[in-house]
N, C-alpha and C. Protein backbone atom coordinates (compact mmCIF):
# COMPACT_ATOMS: atom_id res chain seq x y z
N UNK A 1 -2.78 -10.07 14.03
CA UNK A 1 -1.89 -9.02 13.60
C UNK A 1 -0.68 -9.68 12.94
N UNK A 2 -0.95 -9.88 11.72
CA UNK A 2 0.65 -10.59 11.10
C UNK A 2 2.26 -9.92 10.91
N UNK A 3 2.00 -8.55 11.43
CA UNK A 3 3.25 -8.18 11.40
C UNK A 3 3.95 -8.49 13.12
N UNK A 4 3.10 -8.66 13.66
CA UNK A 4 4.27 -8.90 15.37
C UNK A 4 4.11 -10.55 15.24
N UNK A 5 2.36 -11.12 14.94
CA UNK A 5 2.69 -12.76 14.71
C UNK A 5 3.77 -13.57 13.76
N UNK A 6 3.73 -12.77 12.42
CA UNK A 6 4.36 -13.55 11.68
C UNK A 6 6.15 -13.38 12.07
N UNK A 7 6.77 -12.19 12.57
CA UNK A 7 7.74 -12.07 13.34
C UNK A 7 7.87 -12.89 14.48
N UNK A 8 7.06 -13.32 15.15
CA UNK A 8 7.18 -13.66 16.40
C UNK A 8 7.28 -15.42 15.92
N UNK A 9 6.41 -15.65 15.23
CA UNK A 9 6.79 -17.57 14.86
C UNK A 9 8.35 -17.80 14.47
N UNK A 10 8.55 -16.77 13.34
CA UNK A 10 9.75 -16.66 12.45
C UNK A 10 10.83 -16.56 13.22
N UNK A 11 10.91 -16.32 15.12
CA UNK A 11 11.94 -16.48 15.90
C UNK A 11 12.63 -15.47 15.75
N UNK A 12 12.13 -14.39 15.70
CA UNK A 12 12.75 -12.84 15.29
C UNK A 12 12.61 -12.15 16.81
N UNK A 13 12.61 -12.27 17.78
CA UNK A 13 12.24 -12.43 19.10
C UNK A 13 12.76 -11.70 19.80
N UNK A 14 13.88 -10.90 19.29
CA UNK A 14 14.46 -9.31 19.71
C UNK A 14 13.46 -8.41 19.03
N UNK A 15 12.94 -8.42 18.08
CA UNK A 15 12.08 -7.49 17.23
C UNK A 15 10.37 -7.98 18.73
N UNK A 16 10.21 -8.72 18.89
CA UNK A 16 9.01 -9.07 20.03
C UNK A 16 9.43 -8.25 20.96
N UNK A 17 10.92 -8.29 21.54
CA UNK A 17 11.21 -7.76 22.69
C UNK A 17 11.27 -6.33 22.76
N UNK A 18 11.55 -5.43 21.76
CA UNK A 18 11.49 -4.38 21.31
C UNK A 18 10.01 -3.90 21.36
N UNK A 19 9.50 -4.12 20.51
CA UNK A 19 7.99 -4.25 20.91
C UNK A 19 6.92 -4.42 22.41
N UNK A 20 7.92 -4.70 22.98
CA UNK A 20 7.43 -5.13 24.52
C UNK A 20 7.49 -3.89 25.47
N UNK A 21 9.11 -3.90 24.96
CA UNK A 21 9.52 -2.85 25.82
C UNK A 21 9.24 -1.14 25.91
N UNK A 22 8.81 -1.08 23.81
CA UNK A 22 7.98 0.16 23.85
C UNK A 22 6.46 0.17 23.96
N UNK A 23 5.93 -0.88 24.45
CA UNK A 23 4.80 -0.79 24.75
C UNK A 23 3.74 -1.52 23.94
N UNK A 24 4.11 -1.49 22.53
CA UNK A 24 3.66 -1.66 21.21
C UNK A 24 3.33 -3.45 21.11
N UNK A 25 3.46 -4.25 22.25
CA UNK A 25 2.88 -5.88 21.82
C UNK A 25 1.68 -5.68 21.88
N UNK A 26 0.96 -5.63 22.40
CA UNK A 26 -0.82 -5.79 22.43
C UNK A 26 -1.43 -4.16 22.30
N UNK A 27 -1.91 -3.63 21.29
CA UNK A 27 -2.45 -2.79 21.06
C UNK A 27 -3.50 -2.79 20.66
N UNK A 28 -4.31 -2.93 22.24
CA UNK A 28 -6.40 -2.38 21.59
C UNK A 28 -6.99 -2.21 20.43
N UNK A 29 -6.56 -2.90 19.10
CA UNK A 29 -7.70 -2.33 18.13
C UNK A 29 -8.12 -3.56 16.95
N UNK A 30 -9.30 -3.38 16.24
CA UNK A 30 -10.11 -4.39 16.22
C UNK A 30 -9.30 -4.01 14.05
N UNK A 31 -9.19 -5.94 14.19
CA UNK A 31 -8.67 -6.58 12.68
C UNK A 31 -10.00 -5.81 11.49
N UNK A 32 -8.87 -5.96 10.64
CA UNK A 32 -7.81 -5.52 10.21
C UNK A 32 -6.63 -4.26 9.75
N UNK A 33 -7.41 -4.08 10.41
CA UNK A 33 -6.10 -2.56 11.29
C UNK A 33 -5.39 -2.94 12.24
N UNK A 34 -5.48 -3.50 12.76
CA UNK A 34 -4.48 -3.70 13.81
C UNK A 34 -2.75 -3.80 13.59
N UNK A 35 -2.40 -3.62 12.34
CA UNK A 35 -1.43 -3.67 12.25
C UNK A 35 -0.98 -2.29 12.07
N UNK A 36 -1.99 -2.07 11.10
CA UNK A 36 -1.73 -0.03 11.40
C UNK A 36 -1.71 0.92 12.43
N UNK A 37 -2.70 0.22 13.33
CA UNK A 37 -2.10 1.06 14.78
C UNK A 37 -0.85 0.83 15.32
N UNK A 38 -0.60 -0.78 15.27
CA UNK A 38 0.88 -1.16 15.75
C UNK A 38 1.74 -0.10 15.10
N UNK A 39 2.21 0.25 14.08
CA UNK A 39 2.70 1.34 13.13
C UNK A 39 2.60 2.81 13.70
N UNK A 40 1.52 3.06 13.58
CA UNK A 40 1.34 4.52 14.30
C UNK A 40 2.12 4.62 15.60
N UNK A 41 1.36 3.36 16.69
CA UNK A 41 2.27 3.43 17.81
C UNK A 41 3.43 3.73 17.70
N UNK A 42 4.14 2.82 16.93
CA UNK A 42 6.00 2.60 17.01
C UNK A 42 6.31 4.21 16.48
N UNK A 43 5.88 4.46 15.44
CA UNK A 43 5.84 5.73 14.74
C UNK A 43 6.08 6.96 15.36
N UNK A 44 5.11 6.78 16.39
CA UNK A 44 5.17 8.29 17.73
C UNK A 44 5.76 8.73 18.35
N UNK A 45 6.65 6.90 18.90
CA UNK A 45 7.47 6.83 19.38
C UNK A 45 8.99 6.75 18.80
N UNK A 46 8.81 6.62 17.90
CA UNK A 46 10.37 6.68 17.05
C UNK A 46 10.48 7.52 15.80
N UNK A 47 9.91 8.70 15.86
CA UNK A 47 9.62 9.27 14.19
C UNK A 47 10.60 8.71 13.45
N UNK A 48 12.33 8.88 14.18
CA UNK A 48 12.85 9.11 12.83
C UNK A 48 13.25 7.20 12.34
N UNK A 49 12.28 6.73 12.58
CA UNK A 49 12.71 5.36 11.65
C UNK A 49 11.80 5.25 10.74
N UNK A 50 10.55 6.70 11.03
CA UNK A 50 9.18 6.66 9.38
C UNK A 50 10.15 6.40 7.85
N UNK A 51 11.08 7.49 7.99
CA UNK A 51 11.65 7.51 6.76
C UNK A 51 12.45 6.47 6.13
N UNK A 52 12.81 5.43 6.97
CA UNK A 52 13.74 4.15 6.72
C UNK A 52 12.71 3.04 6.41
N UNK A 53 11.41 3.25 6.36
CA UNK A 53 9.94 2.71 6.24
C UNK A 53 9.59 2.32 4.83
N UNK A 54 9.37 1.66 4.22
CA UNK A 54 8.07 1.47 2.90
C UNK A 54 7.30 0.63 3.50
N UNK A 55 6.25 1.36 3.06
CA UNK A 55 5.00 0.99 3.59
C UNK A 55 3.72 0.68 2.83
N UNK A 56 4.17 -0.46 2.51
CA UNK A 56 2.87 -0.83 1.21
C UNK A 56 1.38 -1.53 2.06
N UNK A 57 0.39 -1.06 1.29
CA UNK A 57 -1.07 -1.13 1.99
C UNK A 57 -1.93 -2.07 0.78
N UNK A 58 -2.02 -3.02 1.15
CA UNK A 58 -2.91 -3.96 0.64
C UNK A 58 -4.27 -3.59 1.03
N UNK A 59 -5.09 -3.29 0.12
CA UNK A 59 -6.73 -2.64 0.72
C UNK A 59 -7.71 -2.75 -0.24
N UNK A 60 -8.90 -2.18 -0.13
CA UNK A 60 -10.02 -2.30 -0.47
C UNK A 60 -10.88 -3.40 -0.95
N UNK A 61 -10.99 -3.93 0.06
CA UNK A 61 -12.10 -5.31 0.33
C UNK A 61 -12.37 -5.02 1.50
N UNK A 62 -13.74 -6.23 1.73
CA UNK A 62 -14.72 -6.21 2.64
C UNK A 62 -13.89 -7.26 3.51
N UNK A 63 -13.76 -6.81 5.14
CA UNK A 63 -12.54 -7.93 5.84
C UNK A 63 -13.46 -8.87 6.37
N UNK A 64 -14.77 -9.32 6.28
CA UNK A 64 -15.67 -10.26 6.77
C UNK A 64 -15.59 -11.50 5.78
N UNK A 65 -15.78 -10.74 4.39
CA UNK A 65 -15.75 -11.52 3.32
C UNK A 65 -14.64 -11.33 2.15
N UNK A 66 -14.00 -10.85 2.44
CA UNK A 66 -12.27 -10.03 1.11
C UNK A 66 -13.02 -10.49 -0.21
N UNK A 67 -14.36 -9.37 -0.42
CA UNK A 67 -14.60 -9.18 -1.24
C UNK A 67 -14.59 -7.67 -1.68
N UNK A 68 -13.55 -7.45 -3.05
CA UNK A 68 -12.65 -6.21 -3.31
C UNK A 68 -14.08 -5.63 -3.61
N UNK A 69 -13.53 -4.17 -3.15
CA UNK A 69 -14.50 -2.99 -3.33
C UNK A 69 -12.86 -1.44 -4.20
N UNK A 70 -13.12 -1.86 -5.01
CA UNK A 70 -12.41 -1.16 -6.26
C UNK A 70 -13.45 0.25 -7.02
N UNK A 71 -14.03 0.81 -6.57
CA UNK A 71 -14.68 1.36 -7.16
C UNK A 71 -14.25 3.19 -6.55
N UNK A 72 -14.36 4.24 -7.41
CA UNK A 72 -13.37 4.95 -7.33
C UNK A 72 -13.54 5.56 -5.57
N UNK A 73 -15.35 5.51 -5.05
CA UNK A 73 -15.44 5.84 -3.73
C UNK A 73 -14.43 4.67 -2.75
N UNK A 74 -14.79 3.39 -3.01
CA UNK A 74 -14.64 2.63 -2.52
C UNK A 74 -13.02 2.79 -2.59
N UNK A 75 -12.03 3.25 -3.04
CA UNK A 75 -10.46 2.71 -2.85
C UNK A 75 -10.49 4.29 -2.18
N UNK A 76 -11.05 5.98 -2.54
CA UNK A 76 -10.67 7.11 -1.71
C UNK A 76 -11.43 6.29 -0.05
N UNK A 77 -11.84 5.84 0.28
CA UNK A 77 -12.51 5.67 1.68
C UNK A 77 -11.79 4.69 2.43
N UNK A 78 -11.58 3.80 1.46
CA UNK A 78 -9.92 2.86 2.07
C UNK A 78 -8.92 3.69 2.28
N UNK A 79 -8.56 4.57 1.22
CA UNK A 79 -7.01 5.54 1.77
C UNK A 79 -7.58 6.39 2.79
N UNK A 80 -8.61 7.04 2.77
CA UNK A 80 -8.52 7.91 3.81
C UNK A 80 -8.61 6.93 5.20
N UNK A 81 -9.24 6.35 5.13
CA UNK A 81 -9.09 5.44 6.43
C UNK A 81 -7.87 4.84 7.06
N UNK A 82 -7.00 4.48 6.18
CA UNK A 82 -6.14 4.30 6.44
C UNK A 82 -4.59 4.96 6.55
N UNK A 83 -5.02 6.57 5.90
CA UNK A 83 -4.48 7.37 6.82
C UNK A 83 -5.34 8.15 8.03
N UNK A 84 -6.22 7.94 7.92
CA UNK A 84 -6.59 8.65 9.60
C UNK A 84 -5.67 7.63 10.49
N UNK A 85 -6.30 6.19 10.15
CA UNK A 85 -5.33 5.69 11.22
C UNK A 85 -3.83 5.64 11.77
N UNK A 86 -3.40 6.07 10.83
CA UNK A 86 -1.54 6.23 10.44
C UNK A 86 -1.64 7.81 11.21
N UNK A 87 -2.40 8.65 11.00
CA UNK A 87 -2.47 9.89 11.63
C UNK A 87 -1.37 10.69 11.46
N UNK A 88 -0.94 10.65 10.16
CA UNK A 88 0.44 11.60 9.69
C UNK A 88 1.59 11.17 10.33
N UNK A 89 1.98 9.98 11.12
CA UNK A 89 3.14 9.70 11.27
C UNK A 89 3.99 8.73 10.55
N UNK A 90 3.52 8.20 9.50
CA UNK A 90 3.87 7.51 8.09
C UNK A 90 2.70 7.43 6.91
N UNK A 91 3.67 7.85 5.76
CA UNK A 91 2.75 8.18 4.57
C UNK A 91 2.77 7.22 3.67
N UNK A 92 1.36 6.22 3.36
CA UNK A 92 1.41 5.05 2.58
C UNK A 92 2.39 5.03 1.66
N UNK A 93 3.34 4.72 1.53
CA UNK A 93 4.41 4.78 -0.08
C UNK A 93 3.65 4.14 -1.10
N UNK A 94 2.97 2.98 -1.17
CA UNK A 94 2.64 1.98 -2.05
C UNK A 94 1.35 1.73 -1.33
N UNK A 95 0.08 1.83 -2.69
CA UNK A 95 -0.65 1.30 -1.92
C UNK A 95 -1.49 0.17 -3.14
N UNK A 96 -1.75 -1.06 -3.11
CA UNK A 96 -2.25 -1.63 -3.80
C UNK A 96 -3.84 -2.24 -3.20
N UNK A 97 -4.31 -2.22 -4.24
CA UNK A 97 -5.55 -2.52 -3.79
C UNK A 97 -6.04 -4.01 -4.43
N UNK A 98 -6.83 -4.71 -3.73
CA UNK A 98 -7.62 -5.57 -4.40
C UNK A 98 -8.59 -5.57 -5.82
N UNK A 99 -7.99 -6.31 -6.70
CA UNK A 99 -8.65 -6.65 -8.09
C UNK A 99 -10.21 -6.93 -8.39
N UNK A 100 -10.88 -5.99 -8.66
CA UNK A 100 -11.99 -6.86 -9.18
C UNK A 100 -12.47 -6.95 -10.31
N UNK A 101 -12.57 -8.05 -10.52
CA UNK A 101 -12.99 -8.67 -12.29
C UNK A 101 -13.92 -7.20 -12.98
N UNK A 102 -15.20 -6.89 -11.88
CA UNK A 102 -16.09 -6.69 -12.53
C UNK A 102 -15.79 -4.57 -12.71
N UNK A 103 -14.72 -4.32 -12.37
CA UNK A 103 -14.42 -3.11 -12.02
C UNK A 103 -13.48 -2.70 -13.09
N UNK A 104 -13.78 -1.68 -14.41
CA UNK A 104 -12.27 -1.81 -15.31
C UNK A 104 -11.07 -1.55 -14.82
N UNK A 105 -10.06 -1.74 -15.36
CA UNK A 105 -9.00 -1.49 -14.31
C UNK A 105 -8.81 0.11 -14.44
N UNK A 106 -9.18 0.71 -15.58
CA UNK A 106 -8.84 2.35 -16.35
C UNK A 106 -9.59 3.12 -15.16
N UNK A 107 -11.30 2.46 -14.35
CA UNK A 107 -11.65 3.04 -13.03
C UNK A 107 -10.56 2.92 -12.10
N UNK A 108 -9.96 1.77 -11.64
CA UNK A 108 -9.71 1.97 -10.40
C UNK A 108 -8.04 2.65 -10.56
N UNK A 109 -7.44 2.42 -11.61
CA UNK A 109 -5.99 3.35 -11.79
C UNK A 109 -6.42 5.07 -12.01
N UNK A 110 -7.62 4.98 -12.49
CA UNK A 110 -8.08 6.62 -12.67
C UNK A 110 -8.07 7.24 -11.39
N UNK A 111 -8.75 6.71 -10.09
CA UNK A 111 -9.15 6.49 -8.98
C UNK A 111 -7.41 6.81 -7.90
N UNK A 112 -6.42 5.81 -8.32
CA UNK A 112 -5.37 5.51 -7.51
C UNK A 112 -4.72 6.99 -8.14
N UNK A 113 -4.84 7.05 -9.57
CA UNK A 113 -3.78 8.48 -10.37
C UNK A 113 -4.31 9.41 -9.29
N UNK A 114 -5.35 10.11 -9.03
CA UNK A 114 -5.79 11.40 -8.56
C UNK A 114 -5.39 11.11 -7.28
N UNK A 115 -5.20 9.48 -6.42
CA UNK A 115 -4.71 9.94 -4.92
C UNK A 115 -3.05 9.88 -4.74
N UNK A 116 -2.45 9.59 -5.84
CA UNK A 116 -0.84 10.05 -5.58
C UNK A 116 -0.66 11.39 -6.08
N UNK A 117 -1.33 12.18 -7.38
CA UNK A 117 -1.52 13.63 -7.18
C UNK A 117 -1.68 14.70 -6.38
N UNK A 118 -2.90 13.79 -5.33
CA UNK A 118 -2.99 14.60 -4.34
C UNK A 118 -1.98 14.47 -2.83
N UNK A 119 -1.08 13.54 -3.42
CA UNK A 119 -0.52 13.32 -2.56
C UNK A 119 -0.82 12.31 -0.92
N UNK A 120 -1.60 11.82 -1.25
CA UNK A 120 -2.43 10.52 -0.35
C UNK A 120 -1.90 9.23 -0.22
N UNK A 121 -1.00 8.69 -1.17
CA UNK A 121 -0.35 7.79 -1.39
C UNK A 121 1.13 8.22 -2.29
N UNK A 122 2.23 7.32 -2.30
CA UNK A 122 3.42 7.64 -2.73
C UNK A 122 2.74 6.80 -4.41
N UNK A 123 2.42 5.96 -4.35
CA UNK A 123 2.55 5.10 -5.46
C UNK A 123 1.56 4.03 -5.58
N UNK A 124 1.67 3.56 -6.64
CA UNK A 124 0.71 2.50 -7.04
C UNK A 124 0.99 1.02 -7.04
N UNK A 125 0.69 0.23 -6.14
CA UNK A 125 0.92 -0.95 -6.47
C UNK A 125 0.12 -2.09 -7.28
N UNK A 126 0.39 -2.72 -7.68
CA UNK A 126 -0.56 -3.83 -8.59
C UNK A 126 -0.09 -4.95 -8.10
N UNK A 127 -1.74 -5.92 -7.79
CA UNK A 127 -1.24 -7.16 -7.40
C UNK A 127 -2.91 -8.10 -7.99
N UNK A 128 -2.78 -9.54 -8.18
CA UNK A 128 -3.54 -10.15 -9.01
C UNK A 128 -3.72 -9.82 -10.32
N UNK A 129 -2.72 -9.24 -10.99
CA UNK A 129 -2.93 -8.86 -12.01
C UNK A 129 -2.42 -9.95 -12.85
N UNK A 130 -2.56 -9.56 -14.63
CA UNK A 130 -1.98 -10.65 -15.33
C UNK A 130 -1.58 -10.33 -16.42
N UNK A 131 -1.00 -11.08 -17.58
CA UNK A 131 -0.08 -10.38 -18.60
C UNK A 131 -1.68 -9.64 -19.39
N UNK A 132 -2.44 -9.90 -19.64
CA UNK A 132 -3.71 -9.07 -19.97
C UNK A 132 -3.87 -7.72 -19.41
N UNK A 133 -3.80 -7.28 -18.24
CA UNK A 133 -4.00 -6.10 -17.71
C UNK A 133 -2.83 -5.46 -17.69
N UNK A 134 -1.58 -5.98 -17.63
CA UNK A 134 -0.89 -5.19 -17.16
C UNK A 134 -0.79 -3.79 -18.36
N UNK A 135 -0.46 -4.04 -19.81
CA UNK A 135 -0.42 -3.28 -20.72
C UNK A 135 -1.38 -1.95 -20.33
N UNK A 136 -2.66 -2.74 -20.49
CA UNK A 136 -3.91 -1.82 -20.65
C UNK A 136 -3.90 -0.81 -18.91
N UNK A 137 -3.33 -1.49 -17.99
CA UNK A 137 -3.09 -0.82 -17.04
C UNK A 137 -1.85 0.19 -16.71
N UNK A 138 -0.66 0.08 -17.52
CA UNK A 138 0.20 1.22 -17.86
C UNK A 138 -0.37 2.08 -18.78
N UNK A 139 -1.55 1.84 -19.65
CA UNK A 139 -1.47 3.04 -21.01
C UNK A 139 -2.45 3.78 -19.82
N UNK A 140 -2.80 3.68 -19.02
CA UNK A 140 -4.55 4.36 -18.30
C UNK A 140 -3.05 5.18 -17.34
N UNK A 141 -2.66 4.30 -16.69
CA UNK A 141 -1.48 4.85 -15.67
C UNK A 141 -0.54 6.38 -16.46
N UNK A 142 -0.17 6.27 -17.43
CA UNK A 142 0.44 7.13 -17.84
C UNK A 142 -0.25 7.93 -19.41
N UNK A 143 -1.64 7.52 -19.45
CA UNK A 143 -2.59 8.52 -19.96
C UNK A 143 -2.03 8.66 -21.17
N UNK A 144 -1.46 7.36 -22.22
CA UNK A 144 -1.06 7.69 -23.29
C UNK A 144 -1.29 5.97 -24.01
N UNK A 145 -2.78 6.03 -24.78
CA UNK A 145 -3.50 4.81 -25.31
C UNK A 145 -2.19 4.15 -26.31
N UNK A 146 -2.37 2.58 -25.86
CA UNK A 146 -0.99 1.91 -26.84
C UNK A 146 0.00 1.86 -25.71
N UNK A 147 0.22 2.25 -25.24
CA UNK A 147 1.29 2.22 -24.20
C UNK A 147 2.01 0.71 -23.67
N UNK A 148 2.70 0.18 -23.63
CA UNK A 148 2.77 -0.71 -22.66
C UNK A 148 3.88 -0.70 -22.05
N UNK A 149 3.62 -1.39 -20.88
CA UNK A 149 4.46 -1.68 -19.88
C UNK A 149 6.08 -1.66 -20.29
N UNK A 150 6.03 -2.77 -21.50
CA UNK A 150 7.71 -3.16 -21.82
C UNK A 150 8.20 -1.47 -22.03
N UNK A 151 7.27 -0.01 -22.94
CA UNK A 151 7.55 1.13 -23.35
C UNK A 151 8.65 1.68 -21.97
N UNK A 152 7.63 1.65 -20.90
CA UNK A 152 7.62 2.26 -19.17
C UNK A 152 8.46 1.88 -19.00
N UNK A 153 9.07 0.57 -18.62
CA UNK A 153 10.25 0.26 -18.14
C UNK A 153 11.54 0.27 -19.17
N UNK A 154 11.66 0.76 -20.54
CA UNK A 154 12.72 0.98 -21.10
C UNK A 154 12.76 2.30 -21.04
N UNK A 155 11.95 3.14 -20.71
CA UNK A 155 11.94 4.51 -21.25
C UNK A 155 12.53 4.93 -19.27
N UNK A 156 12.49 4.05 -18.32
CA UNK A 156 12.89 4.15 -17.06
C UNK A 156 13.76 3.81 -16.70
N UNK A 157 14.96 3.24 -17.48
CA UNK A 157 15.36 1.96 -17.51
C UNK A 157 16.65 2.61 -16.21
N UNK A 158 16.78 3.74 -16.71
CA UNK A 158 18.40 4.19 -15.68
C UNK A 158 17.87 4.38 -14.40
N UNK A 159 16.72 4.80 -14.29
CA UNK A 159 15.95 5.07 -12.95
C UNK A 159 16.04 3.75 -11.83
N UNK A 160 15.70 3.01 -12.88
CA UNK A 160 15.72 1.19 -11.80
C UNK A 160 17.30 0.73 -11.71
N UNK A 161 18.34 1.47 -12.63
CA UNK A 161 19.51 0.78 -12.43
C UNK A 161 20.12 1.90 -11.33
N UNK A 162 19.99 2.69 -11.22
CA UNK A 162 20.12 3.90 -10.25
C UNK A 162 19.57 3.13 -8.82
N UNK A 163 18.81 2.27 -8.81
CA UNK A 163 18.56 2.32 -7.41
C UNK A 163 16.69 2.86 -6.78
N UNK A 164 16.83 3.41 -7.59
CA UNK A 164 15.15 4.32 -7.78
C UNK A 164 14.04 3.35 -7.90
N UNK A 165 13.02 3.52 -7.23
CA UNK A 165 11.54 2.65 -7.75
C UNK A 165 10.21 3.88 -7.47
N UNK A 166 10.26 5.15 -7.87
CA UNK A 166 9.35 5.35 -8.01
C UNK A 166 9.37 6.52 -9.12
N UNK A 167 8.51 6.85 -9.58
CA UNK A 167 8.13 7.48 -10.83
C UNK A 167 7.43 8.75 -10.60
């Protein structure tokens, strides 16, 4: 579980103790979730710190082999899974998924567009990406061919100086 381990090496050891004391150090459930139940737990028990929360979800790969499964079933069956487990007491803000070469990216942003519509996720994260995709992955993102990225972030520009990161 790298969110209580990687705290706990890092000598953060009031954040362990906290954890102890609500119950939340060793929580029954089998990798790689286990950090999402830790979450839910604390969650139940403390609603109102959900909202002081971002909560970005690195997902869709196989956790035997973290080989990405990007395909439009394959990233709705990761989110829903990973809100059943959250169980409505925090709502993914960000959720990025694993890259795969062989998957266009216009599927799997088509895929991510319809689950922040529906409200399943706050937002989209991108990660392994590269100056190649990113373009072609803003014009699919905001459904207007030619598009790029440099367009998005000037045409946003007061939004990010405001303080704001989501769209």
């Amino acid at each position: 579980m790298r969110l209580s381990l990687h705290c706990y090496k890092s000598g953060h050891h009031q954040f362990r103790h906290s954890l102890i004391l609500l119950g939340l150090w060793n929580v029954p459930s089998e990798p790689p979730t286990a950090g999402l139940w830790l979450l839910r737990r604390y969650f139940e028990k403390r609603p109102e710190d959900a909202s002081k929360v971002a909560l970005f979800i690195r997902a869709c790969f196989i956790p035997t082999t973290l080989s990405p499964i990007t395909t439009r079933d394959g990233i709705r069956a990761s989110t829903e899974e990973h809100n059943r487990i959250l169980g409505g007491v925090k709502k993914i803000d960000i959720f990025g998924p694993a890259m795969d070469r062989d998957v266009p990216i216009e599927g799997t942003l088509g895929a991510l567009k319809e689950l922040v519509s529906e409200g399943q996720i706050g937002a989209v994260g991108l990660l392994e990406v590269g100056a190649a995709t990113i373009d072609p992955a803003c014009a699919c993102y905001v459904s207007r061919p030619g598009y790029r990225c440099r367009d998005f972030l000037l045409e946003h520009q007061d939004t990010y100086q405001r303080g704001g990161s989501r769209m």
